[in-house]
N, C-alpha and C. Protein backbone atom coordinates (compact mmCIF):
# COMPACT_ATOMS: atom_id res chain seq x y z
N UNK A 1 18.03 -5.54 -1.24
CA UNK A 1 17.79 -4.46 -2.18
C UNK A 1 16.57 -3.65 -1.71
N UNK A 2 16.85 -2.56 -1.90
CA UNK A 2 15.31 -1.47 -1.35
C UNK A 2 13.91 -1.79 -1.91
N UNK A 3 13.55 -2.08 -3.65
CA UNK A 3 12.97 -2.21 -4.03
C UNK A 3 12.32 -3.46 -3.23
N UNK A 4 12.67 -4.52 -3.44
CA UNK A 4 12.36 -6.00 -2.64
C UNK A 4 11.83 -5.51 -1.05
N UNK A 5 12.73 -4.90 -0.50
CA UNK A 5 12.48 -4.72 1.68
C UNK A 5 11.24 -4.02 1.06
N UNK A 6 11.26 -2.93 0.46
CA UNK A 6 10.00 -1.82 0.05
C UNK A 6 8.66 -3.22 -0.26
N UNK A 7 8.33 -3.69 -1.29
CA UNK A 7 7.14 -4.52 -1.24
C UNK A 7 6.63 -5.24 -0.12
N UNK A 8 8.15 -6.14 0.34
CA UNK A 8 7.60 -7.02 1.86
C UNK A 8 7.01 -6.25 2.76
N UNK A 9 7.51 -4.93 2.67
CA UNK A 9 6.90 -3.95 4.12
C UNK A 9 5.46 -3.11 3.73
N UNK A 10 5.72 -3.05 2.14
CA UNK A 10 3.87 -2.43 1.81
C UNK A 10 3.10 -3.51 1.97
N UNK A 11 3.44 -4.70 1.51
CA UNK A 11 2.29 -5.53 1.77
C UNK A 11 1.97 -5.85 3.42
N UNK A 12 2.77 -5.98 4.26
CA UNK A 12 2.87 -6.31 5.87
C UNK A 12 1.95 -4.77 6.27
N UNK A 13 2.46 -3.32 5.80
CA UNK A 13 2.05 -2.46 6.04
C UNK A 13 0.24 -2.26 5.98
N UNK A 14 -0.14 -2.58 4.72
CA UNK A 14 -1.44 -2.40 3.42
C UNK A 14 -2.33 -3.33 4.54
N UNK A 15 -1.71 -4.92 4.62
CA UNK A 15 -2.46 -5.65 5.58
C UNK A 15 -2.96 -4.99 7.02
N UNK A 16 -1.78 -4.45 7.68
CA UNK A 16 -2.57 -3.85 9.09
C UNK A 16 -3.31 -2.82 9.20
N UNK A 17 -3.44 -1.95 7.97
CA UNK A 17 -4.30 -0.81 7.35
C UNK A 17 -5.80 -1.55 7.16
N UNK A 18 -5.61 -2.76 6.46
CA UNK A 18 -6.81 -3.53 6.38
C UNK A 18 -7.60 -3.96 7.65
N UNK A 19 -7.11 -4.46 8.30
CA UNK A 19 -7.43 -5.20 9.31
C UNK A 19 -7.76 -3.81 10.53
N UNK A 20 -6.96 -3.03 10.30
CA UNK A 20 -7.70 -1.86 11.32
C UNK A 20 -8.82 -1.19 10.98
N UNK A 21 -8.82 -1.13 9.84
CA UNK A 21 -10.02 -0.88 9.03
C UNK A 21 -10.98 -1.78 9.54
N UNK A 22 -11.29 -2.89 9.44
CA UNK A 22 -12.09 -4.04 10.04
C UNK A 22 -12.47 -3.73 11.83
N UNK A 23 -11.34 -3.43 12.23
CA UNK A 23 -11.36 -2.84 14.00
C UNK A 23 -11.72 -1.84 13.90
N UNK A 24 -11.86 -0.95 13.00
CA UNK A 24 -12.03 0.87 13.38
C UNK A 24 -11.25 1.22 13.80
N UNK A 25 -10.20 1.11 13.79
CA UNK A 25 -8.95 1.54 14.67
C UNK A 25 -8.24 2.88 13.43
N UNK A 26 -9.06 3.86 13.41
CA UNK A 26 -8.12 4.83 12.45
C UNK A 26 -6.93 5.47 13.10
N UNK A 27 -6.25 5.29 14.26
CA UNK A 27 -4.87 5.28 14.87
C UNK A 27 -3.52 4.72 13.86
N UNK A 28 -4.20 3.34 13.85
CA UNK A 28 -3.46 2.80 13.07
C UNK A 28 -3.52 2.43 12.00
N UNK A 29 -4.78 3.01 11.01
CA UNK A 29 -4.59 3.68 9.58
C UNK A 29 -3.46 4.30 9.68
N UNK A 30 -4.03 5.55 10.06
CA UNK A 30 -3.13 7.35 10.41
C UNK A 30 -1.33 7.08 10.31
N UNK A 31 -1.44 5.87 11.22
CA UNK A 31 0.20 5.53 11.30
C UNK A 31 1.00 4.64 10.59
N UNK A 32 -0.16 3.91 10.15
CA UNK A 32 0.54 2.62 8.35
C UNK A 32 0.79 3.59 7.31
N UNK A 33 -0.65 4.36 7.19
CA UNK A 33 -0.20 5.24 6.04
C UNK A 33 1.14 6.49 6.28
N UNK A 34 1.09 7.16 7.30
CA UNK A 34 1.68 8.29 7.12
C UNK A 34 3.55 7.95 7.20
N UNK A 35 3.66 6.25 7.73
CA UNK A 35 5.08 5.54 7.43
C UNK A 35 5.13 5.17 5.83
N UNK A 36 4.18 4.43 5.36
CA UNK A 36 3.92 4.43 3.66
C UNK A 36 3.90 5.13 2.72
N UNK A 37 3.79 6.59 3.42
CA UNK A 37 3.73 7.60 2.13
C UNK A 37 5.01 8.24 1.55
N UNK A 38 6.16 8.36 2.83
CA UNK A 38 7.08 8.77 1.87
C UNK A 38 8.14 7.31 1.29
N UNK A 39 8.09 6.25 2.00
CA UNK A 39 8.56 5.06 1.69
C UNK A 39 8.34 4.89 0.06
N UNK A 40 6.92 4.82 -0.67
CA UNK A 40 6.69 4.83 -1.38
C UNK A 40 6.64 5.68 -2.56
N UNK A 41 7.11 6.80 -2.09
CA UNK A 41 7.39 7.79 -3.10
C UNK A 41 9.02 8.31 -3.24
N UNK A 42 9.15 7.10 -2.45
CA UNK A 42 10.77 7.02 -2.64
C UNK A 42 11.23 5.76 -4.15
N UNK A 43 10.38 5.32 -3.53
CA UNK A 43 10.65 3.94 -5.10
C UNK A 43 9.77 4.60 -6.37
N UNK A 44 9.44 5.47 -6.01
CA UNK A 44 8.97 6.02 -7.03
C UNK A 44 7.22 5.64 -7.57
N UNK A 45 6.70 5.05 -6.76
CA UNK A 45 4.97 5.09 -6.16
C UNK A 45 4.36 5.83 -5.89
N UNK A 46 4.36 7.16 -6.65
CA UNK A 46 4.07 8.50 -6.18
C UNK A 46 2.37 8.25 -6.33
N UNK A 47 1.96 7.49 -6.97
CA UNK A 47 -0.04 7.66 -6.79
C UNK A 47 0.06 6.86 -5.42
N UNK A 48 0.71 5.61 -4.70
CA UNK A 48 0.49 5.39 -3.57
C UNK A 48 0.77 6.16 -2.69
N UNK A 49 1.83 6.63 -3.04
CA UNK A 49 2.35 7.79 -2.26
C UNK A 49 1.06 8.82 -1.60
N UNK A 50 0.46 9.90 -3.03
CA UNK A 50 -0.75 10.32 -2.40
C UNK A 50 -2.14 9.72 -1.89
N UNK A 51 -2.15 8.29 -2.41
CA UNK A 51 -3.37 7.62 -1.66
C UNK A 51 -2.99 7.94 -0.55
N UNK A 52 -1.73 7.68 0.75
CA UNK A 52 -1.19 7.54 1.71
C UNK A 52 -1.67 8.77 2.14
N UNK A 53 -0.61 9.83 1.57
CA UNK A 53 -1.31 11.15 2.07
C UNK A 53 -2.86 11.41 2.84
N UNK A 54 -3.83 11.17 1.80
CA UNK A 54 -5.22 11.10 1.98
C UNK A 54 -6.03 10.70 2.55
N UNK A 55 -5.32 9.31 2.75
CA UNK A 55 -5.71 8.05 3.72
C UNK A 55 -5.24 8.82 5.20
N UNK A 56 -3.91 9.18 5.36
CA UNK A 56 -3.62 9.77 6.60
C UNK A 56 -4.23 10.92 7.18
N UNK A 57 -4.91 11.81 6.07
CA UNK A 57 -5.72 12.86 6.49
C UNK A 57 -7.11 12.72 6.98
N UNK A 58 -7.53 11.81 6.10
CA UNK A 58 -8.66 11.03 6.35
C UNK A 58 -8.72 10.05 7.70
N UNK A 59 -8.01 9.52 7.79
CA UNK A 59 -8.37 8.90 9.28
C UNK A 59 -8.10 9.54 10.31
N UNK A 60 -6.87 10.90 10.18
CA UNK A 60 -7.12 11.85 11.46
C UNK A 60 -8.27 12.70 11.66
N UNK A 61 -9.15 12.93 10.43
CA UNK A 61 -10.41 14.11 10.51
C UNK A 61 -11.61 13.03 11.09
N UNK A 62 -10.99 11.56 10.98
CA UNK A 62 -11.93 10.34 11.31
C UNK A 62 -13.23 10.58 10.35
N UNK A 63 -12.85 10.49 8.92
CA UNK A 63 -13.93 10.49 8.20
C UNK A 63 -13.92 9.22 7.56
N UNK A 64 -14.35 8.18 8.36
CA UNK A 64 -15.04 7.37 7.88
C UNK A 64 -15.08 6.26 6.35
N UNK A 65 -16.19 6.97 5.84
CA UNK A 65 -16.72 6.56 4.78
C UNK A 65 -15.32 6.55 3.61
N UNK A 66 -14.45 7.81 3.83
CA UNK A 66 -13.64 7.93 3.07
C UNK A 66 -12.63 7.56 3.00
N UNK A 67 -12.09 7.18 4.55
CA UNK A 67 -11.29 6.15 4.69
C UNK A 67 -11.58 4.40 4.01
N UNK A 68 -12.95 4.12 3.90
CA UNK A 68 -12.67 3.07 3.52
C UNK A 68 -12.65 3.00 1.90
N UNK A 69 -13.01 4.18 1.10
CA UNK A 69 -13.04 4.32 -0.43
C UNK A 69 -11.38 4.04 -0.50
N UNK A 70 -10.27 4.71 0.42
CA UNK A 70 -9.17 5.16 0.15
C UNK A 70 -8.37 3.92 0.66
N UNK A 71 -9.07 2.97 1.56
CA UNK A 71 -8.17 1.54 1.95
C UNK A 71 -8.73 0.82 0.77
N UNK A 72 -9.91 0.90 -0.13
CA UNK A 72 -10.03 0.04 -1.32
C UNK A 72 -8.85 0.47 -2.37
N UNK A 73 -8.62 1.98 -2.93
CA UNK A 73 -8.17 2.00 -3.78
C UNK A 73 -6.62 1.86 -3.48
N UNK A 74 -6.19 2.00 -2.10
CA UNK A 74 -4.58 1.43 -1.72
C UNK A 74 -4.69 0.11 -2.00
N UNK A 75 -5.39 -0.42 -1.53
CA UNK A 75 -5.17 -2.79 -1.60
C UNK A 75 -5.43 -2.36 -3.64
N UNK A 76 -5.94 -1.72 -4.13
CA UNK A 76 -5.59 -2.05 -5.86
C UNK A 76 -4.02 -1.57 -6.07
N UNK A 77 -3.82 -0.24 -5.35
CA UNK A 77 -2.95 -0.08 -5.76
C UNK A 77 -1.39 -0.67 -5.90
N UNK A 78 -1.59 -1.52 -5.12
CA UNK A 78 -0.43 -2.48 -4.12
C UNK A 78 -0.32 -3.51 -5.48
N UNK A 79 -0.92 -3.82 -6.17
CA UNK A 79 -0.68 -4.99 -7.09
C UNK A 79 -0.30 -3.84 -8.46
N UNK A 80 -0.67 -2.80 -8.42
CA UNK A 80 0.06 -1.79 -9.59
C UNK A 80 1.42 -2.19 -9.46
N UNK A 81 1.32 -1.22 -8.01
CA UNK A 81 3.03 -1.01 -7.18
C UNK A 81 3.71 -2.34 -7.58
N UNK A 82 3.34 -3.76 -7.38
CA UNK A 82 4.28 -4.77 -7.53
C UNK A 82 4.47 -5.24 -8.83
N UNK A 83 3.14 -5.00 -9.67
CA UNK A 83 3.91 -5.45 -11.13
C UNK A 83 4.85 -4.75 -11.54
N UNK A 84 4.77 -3.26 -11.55
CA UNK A 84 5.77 -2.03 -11.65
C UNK A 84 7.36 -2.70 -11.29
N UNK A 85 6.95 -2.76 -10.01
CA UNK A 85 8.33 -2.89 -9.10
C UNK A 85 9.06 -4.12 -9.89
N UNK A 86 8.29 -5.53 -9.94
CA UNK A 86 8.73 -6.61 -10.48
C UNK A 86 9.16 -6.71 -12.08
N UNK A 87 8.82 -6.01 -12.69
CA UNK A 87 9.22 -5.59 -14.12
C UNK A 87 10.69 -4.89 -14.19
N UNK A 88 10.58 -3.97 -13.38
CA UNK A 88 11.99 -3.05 -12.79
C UNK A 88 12.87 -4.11 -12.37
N UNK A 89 12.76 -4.75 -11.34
CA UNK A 89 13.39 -5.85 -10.80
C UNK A 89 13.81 -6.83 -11.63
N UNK A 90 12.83 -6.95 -12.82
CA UNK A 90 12.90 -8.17 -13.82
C UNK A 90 12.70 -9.40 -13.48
N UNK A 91 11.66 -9.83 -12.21
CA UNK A 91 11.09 -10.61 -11.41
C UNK A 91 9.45 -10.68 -12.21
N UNK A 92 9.12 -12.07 -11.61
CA UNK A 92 7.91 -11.90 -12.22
C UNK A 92 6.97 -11.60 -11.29
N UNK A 93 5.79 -11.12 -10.91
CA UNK A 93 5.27 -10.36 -10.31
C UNK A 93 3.99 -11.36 -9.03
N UNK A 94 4.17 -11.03 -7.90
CA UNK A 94 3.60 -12.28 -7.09
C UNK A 94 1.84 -12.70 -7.85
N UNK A 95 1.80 -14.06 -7.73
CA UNK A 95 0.73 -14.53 -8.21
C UNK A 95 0.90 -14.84 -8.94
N UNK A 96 2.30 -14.87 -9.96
CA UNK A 96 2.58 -15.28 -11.26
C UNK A 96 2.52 -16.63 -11.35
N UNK A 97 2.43 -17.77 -12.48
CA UNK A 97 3.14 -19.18 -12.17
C UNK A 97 3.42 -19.16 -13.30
N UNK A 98 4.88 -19.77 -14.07
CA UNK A 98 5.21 -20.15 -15.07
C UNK A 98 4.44 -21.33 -15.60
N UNK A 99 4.05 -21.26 -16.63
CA UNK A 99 3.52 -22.67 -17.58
C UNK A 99 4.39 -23.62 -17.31
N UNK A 100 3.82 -24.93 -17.38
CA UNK A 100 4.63 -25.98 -17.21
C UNK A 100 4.92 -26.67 -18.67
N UNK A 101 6.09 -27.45 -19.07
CA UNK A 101 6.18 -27.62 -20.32
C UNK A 101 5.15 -28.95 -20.81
């Protein structure tokens, strides 16, 4: 199902955004986000959607500071995106654990 491939690949995606972030590597910001942005505004993630945007503009002008405001508020946004998604889905949302009886 799209919804489901869509999370496994933002989170796989969000992670190498992170971790380049950690390298300085705004190449591959530029290129997580600017594959993430319409992906996500296809499921209908339109605020990740424009984080993406921003994030992608931002690491091609190589500004820095603002790239990393904009990789904080994507890693929040990613747990929006999945409760959203998992409610839709009617899944419970990762990190969840059912009570035990």
């Amino acid at each position: 199902d799209v919804c489901r491939r869509f999370m496994a690949d933002m989170a796989t995606r969000v992670l190498r955004i992170t971790g380049a972030l950690v390298r300085g590597d705004l190449r591959v910001i530029e290129n997580e986000a600017h594959i993430l942005r319409p992906t996500s505004a296809a499921v209908g993630a339109t605020v990740m959607s424009d984080l993406c945007g921003r994030l992608e503009g931002a690491a091609c002008a190589a500004r820095i500071e603002e790239v990393g405001a904009l990789v904080g508020a994507l890693r929040e946004q990613v747990g929006e995106v999945e409760r959203a998604l998992a409610r839709e889905l009617g899944d419970q949302p990762p990190g969840h654990f059912a009570e035990s009886p």
